[in-house]
C-alpha atoms as a PDB file:
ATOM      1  CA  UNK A   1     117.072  80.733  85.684  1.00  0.00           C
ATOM      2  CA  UNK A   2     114.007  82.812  84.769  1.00  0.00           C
ATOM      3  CA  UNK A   3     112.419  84.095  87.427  1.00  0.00           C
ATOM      4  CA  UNK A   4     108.686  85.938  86.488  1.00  0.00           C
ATOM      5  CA  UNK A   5     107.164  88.902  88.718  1.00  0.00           C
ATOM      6  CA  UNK A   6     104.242  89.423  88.797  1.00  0.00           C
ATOM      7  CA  UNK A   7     101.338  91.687  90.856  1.00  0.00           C
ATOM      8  CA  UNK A   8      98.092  91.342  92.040  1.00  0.00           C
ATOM      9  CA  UNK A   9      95.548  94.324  91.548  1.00  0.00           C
ATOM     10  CA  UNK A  10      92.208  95.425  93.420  1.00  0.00           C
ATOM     11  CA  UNK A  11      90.087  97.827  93.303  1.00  0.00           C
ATOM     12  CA  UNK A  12      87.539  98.842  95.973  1.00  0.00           C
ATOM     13  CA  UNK A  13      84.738 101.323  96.376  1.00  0.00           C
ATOM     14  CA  UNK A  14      86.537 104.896  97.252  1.00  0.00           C
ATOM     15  CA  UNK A  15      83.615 105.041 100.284  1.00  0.00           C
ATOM     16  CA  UNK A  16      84.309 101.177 101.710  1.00  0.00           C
ATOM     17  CA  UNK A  17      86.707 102.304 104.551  1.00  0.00           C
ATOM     18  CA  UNK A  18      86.316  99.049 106.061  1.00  0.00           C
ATOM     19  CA  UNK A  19      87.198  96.758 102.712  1.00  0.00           C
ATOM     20  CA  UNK A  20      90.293  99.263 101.475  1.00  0.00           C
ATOM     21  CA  UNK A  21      91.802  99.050 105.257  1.00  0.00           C
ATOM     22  CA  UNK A  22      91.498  95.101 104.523  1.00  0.00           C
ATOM     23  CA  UNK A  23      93.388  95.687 101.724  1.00  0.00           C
ATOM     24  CA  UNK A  24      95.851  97.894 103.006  1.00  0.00           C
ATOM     25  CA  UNK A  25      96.488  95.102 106.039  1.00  0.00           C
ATOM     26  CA  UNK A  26      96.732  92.767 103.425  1.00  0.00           C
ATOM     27  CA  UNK A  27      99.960  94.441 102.282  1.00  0.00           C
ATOM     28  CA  UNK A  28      98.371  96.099  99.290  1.00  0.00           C
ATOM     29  CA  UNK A  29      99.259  99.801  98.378  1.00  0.00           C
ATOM     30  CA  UNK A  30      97.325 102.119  96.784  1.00  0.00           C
ATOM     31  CA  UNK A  31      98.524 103.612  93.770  1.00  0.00           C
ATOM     32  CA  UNK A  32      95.558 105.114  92.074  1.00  0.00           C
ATOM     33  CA  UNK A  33      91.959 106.337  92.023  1.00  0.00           C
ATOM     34  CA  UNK A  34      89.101 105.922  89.082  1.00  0.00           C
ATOM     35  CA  UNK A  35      86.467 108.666  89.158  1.00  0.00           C
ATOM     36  CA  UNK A  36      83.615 108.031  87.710  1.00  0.00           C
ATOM     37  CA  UNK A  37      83.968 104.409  86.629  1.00  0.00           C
ATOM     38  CA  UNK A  38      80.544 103.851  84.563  1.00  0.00           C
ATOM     39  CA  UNK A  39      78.187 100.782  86.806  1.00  0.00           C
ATOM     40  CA  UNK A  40      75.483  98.513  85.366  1.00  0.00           C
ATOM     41  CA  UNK A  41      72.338  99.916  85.476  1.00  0.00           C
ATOM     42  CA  UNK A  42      73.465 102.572  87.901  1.00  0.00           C
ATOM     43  CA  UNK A  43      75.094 106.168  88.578  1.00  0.00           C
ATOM     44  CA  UNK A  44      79.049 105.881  87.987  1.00  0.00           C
ATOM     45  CA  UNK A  45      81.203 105.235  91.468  1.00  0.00           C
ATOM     46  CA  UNK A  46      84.659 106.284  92.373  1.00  0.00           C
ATOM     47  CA  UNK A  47      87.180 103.282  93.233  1.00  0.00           C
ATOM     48  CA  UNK A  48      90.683 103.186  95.037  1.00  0.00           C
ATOM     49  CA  UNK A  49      93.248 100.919  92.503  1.00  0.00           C
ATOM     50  CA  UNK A  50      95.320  98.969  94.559  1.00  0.00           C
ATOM     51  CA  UNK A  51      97.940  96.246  94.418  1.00  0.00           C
ATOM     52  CA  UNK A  52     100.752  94.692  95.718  1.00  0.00           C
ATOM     53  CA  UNK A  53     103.949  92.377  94.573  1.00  0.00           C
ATOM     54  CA  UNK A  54     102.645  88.887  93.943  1.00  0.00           C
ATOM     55  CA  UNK A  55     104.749  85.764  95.358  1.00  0.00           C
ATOM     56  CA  UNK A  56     108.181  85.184  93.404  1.00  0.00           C
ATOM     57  CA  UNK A  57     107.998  81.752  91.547  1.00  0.00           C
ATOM     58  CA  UNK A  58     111.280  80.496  89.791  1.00  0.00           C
ATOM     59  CA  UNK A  59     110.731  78.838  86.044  1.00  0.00           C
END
């Protein structure tokens, strides 16, 4: 039996309080932070990485 792990990833605006405590109710942890990320046609914005262990599914 092969049995594949795998997570899921997010990343959220460092200044949404509201949509990073979703995330962190969700189960999600945070295990990162990207300053500076570059926007379209705007100033660069700092984001919280987050993720958490996805379902186990057996092959």
């Amino acid at each position: 039996m092969t049995v594949l792990r795998f997570r899921l990833a997010a990343d959220t605006d460092l200044a949404s309080t509201r949509l990073n405590a979703y995330y962190l109710n969700a189960g999600y942890r945070v295990v990162g932070h990207k300053e500076g990320k570059p926007q379209p046609g705007g100033a660069p914005k700092s984001f919280t990485l987050l993720e958490k262990p996805a379902p186990v599914h057996d092959v």
